[in-house]
PDB file of N, CA and C in Angstrom:
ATOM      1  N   UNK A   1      28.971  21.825 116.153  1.00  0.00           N
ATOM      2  CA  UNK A   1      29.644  22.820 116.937  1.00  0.00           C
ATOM      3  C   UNK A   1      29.833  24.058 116.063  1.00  0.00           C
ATOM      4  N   UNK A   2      29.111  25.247 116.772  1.00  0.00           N
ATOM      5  CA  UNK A   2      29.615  25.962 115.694  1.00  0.00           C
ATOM      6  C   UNK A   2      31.041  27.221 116.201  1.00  0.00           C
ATOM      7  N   UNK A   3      31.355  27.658 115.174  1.00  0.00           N
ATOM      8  CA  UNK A   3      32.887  28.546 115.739  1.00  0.00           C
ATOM      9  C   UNK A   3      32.913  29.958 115.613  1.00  0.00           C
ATOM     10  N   UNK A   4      33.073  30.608 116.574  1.00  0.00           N
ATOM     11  CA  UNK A   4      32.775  32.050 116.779  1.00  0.00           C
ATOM     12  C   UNK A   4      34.437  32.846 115.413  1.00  0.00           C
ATOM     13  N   UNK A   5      34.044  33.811 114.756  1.00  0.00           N
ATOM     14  CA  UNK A   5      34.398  34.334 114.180  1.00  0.00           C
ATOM     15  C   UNK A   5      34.837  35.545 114.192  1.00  0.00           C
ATOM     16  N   UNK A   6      35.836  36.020 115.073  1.00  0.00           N
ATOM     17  CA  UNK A   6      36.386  37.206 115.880  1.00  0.00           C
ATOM     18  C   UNK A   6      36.972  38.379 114.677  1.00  0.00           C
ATOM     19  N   UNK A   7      37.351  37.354 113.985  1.00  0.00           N
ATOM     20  CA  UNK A   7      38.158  38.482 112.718  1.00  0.00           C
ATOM     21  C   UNK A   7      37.807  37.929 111.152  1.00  0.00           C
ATOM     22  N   UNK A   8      37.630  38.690 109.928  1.00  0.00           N
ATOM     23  CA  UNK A   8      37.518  38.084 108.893  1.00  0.00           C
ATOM     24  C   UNK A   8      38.796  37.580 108.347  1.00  0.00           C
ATOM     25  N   UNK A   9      39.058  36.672 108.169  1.00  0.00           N
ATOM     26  CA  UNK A   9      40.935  35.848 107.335  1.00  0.00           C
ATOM     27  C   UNK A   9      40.875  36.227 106.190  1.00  0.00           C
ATOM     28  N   UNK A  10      39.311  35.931 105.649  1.00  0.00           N
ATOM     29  CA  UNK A  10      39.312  36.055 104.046  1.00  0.00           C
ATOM     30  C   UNK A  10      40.959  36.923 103.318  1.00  0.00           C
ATOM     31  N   UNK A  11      40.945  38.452 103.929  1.00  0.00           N
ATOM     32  CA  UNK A  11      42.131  39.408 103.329  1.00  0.00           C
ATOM     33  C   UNK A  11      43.259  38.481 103.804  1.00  0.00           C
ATOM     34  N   UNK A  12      43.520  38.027 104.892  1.00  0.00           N
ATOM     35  CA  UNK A  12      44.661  37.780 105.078  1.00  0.00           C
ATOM     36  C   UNK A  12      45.211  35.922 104.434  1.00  0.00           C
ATOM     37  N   UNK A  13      44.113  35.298 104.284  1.00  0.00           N
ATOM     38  CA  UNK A  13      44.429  33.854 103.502  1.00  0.00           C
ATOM     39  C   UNK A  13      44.502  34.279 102.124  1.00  0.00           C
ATOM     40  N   UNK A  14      44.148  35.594 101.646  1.00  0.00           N
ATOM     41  CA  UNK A  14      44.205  36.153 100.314  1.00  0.00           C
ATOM     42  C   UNK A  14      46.022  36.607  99.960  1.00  0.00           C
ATOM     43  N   UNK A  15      46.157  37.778 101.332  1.00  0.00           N
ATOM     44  CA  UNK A  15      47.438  38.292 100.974  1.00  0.00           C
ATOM     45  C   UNK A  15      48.536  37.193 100.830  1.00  0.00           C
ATOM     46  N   UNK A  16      48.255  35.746 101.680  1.00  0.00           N
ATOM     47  CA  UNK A  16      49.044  35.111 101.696  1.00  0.00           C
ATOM     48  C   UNK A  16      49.344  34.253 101.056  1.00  0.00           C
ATOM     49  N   UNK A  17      48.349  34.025 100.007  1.00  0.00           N
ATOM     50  CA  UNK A  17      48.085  32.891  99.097  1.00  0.00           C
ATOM     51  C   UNK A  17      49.069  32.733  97.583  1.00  0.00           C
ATOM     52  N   UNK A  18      49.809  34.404  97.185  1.00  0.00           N
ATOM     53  CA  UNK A  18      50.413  34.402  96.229  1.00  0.00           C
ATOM     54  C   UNK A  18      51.852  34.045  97.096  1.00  0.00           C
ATOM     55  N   UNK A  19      52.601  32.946  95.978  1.00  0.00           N
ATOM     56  CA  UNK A  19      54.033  32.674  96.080  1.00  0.00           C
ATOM     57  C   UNK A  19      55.249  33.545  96.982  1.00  0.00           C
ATOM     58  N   UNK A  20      55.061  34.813  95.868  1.00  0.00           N
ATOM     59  CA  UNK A  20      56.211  35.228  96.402  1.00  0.00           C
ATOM     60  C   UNK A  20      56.066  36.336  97.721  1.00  0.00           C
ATOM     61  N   UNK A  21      54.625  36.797  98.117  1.00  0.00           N
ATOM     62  CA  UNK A  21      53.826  37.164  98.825  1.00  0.00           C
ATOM     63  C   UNK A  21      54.628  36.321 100.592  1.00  0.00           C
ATOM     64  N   UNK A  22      54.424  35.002 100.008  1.00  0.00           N
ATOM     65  CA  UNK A  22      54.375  33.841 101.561  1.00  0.00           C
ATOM     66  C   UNK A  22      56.603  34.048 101.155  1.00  0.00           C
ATOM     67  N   UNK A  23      56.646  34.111 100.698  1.00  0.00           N
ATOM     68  CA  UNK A  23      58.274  34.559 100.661  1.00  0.00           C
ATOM     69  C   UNK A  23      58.883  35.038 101.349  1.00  0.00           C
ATOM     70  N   UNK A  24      58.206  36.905 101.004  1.00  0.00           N
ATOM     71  CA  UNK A  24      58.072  37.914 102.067  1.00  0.00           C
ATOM     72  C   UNK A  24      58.365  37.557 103.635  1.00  0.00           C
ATOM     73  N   UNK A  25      56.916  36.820 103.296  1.00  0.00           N
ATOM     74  CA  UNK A  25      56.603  36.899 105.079  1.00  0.00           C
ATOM     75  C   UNK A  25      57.983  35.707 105.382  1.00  0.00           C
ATOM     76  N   UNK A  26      57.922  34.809 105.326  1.00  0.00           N
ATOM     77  CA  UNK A  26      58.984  33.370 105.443  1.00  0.00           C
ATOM     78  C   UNK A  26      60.258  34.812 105.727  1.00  0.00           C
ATOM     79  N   UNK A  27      61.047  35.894 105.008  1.00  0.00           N
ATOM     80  CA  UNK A  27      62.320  36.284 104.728  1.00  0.00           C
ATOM     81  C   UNK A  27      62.120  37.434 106.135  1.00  0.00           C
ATOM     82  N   UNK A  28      60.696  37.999 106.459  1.00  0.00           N
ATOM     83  CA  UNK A  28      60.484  38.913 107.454  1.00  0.00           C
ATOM     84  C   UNK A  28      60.304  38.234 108.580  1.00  0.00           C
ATOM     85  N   UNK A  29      59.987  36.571 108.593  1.00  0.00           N
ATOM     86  CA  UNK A  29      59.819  36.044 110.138  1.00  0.00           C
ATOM     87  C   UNK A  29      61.202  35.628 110.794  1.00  0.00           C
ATOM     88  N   UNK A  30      62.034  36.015 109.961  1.00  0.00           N
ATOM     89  CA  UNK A  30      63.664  35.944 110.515  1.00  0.00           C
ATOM     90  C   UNK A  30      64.322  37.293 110.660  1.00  0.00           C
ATOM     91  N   UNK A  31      63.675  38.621 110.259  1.00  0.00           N
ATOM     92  CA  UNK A  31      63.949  39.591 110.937  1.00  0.00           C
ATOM     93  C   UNK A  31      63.658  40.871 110.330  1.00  0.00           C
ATOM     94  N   UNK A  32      63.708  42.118 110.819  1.00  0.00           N
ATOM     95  CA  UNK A  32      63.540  43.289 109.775  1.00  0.00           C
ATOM     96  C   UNK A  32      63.939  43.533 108.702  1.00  0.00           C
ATOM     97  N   UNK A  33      63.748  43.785 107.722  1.00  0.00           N
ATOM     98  CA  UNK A  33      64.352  43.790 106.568  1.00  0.00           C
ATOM     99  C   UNK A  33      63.594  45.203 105.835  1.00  0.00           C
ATOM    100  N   UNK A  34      64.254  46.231 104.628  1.00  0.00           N
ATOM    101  CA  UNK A  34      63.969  47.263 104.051  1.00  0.00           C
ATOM    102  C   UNK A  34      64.365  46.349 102.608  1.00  0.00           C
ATOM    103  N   UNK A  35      63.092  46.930 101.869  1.00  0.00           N
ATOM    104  CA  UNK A  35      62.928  46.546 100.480  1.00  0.00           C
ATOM    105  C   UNK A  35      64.037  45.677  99.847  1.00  0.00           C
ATOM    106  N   UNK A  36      65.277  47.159  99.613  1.00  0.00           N
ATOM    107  CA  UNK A  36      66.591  46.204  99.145  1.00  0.00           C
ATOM    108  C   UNK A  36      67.066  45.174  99.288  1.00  0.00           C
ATOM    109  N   UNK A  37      66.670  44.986 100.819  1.00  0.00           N
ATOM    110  CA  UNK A  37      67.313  43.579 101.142  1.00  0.00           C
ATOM    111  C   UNK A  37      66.535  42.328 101.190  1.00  0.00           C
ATOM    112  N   UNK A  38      64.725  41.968 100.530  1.00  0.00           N
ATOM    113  CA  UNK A  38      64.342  41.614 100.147  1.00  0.00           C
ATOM    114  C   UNK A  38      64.542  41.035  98.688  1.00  0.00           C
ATOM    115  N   UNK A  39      64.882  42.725  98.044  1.00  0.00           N
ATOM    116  CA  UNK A  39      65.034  42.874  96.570  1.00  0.00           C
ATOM    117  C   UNK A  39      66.631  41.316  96.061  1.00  0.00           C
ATOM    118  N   UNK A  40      66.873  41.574  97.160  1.00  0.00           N
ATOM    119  CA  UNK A  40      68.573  40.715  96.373  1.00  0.00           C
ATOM    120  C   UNK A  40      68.190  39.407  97.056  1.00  0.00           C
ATOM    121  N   UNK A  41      67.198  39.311  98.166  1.00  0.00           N
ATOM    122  CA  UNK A  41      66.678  38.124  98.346  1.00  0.00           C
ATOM    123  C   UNK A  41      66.222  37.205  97.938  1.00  0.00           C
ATOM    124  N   UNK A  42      65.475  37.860  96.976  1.00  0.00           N
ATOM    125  CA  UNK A  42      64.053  37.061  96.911  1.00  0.00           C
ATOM    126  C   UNK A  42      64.683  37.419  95.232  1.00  0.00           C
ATOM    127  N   UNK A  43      65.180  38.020  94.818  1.00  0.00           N
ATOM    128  CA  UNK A  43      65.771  38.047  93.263  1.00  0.00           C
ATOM    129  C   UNK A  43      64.722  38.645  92.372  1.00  0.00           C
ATOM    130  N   UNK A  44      63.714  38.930  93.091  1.00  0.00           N
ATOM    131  CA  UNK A  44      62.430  39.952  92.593  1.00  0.00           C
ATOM    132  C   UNK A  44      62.634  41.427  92.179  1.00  0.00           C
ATOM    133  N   UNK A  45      62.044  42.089  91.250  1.00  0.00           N
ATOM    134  CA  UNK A  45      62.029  43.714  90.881  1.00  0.00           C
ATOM    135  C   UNK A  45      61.878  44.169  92.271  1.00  0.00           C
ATOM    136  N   UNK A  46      62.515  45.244  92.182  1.00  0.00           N
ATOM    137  CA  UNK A  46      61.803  46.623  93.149  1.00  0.00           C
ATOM    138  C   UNK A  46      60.767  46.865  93.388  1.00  0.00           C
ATOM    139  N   UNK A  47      59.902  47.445  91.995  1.00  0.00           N
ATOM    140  CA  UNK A  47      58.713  47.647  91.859  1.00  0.00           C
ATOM    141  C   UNK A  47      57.557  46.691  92.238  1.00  0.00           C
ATOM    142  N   UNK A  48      57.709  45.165  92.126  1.00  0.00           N
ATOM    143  CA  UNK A  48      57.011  43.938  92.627  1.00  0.00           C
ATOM    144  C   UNK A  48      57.087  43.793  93.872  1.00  0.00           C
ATOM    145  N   UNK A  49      58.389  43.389  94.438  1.00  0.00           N
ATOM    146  CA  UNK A  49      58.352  43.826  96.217  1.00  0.00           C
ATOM    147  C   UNK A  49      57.494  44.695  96.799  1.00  0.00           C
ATOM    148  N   UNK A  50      58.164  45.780  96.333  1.00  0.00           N
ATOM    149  CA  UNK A  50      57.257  46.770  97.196  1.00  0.00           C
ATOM    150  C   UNK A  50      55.741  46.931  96.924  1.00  0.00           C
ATOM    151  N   UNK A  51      55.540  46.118  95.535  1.00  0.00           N
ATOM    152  CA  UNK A  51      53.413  46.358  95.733  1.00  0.00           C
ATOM    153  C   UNK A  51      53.080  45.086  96.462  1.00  0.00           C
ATOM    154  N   UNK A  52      53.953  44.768  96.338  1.00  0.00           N
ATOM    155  CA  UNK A  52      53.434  43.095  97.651  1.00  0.00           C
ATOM    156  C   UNK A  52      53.472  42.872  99.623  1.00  0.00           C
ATOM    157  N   UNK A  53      54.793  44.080  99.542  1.00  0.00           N
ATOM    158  CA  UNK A  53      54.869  44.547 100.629  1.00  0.00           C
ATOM    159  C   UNK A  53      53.371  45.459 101.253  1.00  0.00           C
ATOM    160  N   UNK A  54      52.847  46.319 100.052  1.00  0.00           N
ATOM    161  CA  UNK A  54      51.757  47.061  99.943  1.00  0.00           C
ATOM    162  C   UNK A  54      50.554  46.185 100.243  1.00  0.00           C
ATOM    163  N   UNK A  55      50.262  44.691  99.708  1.00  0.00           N
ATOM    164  CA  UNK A  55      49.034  44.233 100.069  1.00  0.00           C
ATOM    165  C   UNK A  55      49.043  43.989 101.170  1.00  0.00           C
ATOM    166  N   UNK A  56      50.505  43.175 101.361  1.00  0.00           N
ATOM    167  CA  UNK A  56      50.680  42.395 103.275  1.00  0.00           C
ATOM    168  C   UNK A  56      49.979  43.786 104.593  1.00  0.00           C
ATOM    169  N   UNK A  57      50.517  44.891 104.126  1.00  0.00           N
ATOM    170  CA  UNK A  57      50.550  45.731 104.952  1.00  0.00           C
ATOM    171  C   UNK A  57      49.283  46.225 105.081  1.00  0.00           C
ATOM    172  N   UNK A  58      48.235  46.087 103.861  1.00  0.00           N
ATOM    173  CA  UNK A  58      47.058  46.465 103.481  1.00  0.00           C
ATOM    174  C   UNK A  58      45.875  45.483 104.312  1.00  0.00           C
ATOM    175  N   UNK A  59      46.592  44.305 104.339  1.00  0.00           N
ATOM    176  CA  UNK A  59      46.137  43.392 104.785  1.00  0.00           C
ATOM    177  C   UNK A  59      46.151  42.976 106.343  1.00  0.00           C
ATOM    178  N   UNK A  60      47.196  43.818 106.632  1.00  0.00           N
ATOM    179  CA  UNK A  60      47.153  44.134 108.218  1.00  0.00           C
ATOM    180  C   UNK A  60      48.588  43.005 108.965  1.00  0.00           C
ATOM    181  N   UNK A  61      48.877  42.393 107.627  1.00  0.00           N
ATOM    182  CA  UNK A  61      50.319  41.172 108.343  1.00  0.00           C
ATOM    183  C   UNK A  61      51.351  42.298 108.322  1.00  0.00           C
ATOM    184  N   UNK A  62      52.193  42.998 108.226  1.00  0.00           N
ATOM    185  CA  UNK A  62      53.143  43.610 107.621  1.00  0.00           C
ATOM    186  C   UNK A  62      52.995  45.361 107.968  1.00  0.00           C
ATOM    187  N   UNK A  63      54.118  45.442 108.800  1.00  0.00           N
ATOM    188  CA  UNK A  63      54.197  47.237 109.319  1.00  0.00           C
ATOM    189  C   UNK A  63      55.364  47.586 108.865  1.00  0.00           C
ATOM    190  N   UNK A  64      55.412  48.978 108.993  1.00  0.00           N
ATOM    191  CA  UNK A  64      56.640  49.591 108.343  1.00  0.00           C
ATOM    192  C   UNK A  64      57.647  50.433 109.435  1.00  0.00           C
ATOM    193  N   UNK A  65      58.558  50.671 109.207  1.00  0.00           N
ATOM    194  CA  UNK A  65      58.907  52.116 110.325  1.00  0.00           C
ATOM    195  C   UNK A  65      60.184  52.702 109.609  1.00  0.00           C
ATOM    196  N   UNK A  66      60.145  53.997 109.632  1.00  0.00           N
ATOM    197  CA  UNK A  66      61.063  54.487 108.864  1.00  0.00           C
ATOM    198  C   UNK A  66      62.562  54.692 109.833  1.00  0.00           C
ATOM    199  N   UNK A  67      63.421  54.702 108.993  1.00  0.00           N
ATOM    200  CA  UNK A  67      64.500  54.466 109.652  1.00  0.00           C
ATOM    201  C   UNK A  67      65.514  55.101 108.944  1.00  0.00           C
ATOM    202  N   UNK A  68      66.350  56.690 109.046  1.00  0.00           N
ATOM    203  CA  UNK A  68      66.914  57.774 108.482  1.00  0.00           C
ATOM    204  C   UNK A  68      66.528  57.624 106.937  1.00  0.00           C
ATOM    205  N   UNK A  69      66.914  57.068 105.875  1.00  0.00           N
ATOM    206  CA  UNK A  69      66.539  57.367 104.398  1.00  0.00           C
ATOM    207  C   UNK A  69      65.987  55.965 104.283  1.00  0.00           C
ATOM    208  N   UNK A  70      65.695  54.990 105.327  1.00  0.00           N
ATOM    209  CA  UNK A  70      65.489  53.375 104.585  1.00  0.00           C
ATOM    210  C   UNK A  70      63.715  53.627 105.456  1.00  0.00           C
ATOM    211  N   UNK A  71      62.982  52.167 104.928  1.00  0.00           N
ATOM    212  CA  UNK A  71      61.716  52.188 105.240  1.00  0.00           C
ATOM    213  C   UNK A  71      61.654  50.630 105.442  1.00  0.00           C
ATOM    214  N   UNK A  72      62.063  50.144 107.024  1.00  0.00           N
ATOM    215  CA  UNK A  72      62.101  48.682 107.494  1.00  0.00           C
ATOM    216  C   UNK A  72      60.632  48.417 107.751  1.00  0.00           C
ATOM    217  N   UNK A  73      60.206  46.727 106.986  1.00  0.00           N
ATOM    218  CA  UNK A  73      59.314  45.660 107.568  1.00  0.00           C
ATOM    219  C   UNK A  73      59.626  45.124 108.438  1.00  0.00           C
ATOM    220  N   UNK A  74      58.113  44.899 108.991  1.00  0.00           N
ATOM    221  CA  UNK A  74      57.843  43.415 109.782  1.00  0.00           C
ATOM    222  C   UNK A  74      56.383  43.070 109.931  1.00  0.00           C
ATOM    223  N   UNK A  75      56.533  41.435 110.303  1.00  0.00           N
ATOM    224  CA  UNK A  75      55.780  41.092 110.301  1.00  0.00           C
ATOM    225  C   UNK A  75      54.878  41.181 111.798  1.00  0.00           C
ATOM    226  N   UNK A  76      53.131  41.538 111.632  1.00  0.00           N
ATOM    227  CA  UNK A  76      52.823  41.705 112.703  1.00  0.00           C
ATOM    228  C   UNK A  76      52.603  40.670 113.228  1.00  0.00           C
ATOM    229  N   UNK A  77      53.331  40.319 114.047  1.00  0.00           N
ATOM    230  CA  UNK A  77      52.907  38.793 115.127  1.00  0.00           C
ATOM    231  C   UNK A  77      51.582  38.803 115.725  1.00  0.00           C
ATOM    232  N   UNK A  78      50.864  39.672 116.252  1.00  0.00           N
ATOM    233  CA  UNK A  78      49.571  39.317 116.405  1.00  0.00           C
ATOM    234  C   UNK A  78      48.747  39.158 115.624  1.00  0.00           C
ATOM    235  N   UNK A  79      48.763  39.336 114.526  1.00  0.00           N
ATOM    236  CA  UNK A  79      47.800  39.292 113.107  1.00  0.00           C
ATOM    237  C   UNK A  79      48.139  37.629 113.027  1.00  0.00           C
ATOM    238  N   UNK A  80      49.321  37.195 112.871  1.00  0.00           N
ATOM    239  CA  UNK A  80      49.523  35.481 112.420  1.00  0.00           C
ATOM    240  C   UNK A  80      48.882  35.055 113.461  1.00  0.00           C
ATOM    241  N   UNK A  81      49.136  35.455 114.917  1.00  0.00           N
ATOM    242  CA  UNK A  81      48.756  34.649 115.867  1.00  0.00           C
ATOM    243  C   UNK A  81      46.772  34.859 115.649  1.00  0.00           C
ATOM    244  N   UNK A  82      46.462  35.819 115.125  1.00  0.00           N
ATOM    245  CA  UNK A  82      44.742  36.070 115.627  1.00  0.00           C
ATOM    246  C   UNK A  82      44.449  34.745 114.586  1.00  0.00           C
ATOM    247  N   UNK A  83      45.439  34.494 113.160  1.00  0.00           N
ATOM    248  CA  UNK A  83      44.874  33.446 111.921  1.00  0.00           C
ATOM    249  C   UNK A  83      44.879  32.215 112.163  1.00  0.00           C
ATOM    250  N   UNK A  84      46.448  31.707 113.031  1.00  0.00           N
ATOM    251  CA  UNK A  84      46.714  30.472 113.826  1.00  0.00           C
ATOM    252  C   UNK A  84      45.697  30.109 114.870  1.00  0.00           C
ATOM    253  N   UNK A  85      45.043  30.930 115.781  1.00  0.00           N
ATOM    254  CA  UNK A  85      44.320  31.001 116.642  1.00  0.00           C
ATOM    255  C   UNK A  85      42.461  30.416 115.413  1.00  0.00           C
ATOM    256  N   UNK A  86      42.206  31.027 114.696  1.00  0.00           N
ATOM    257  CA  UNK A  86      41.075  30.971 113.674  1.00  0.00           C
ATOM    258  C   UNK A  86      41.148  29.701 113.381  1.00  0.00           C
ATOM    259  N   UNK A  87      42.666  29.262 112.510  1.00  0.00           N
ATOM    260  CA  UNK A  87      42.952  27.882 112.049  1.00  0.00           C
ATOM    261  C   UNK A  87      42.791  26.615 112.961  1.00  0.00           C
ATOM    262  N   UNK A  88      43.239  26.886 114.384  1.00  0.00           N
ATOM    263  CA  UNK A  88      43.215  25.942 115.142  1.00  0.00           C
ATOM    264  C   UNK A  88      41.621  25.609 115.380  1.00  0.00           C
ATOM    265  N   UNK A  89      40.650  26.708 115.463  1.00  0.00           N
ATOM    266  CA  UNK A  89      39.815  26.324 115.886  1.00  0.00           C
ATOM    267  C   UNK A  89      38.897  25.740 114.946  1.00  0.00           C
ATOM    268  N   UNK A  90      39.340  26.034 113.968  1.00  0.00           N
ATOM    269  CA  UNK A  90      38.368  25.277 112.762  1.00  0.00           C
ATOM    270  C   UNK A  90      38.884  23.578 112.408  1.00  0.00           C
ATOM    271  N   UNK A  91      40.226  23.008 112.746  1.00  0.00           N
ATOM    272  CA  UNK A  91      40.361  21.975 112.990  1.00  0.00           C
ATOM    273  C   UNK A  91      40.086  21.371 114.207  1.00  0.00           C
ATOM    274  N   UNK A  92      39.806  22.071 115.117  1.00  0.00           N
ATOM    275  CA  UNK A  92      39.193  21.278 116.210  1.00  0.00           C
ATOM    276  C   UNK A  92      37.819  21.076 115.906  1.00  0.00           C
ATOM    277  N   UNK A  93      37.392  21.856 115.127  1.00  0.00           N
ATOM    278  CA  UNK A  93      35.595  21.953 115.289  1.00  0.00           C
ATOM    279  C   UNK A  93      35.469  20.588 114.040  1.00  0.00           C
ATOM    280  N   UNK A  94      36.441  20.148 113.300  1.00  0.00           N
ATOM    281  CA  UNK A  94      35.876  19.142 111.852  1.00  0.00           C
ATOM    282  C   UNK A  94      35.525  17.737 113.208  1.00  0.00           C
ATOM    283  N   UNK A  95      34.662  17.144 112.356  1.00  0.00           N
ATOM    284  CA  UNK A  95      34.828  15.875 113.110  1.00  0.00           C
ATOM    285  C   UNK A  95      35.353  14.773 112.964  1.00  0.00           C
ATOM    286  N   UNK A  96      35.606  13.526 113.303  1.00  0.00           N
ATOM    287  CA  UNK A  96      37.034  12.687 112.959  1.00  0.00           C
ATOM    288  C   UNK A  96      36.156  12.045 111.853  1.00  0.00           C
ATOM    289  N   UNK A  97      37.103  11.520 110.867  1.00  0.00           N
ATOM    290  CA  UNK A  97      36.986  10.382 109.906  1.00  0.00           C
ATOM    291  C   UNK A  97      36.191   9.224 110.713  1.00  0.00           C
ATOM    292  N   UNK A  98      35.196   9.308 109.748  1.00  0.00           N
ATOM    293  CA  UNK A  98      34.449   7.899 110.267  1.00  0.00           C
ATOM    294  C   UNK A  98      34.430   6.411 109.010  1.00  0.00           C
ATOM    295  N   UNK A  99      34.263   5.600 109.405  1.00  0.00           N
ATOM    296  CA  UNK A  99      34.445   4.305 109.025  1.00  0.00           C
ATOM    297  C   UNK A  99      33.350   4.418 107.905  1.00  0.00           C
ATOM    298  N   UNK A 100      32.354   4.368 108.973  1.00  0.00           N
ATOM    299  CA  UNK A 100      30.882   4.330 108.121  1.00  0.00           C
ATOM    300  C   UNK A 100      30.381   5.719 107.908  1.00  0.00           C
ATOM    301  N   UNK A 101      30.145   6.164 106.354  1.00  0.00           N
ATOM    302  CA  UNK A 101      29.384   7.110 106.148  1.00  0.00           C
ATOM    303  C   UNK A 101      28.240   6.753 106.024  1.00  0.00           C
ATOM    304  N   UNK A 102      27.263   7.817 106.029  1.00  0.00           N
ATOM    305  CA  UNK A 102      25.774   8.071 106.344  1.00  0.00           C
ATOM    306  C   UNK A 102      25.444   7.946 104.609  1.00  0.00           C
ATOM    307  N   UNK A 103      24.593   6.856 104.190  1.00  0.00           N
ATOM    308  CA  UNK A 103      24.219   7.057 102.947  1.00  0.00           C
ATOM    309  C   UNK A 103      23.794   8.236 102.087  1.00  0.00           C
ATOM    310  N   UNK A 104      24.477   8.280 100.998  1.00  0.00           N
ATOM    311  CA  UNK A 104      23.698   9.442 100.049  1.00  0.00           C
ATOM    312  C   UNK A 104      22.265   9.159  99.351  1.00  0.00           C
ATOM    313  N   UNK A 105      21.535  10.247  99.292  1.00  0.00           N
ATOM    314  CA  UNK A 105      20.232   9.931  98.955  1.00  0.00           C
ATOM    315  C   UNK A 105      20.346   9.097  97.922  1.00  0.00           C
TER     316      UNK A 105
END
């Protein structure tokens, strides 16, 4: 079976793959949040947040909107949903564990 490939993940199983990166997202899927309040979150520099905030966003998970002197995240819900949607279909497409494998040459 083969599986149609609508979007590349590669960037986005990338942005998500560092620690404090999947943090982020985990501290933004409970609600908007501006740097600072990441910063005392997550117990991370300033300067680190915000270049990580920079890949997510680069990466297309993660929007911004400015808000009088602050600059609030979030996470884009259709971007997780297009990866969840990718993921599902690539576990449907494996085929089940079989008993008997097919000899190796």
């Amino acid at each position: 079976m083969s599986m149609t490939v609508d979007v590349d993940v590669s960037p986005l199983l990338k942005a998500l793959a560092e620690p404090l990166r999947w943090q982020i997202v985990q501290s933004l899927a409970q609600e908007e949040l501006c740097v600072c309040h990441l910063v005392e979150d997550l117990g991370a520099p300033q300067p680190l947040v915000s270049h990580h905030l920079r890949v997510l966003r680069e990466a297309g998970l993660v929007e911004s909107e400015k808000w009088r002197y602050w600059t609030y995240y979030r996470l884009r819900a259709n971007a997780l949903a297009d990866l969840a949607g990718q993921l599902d279909e690539l576990v449907s497409s494996c085929p089940p564990v079989r008993e008997q494998r097919r000899p190796c040459c």
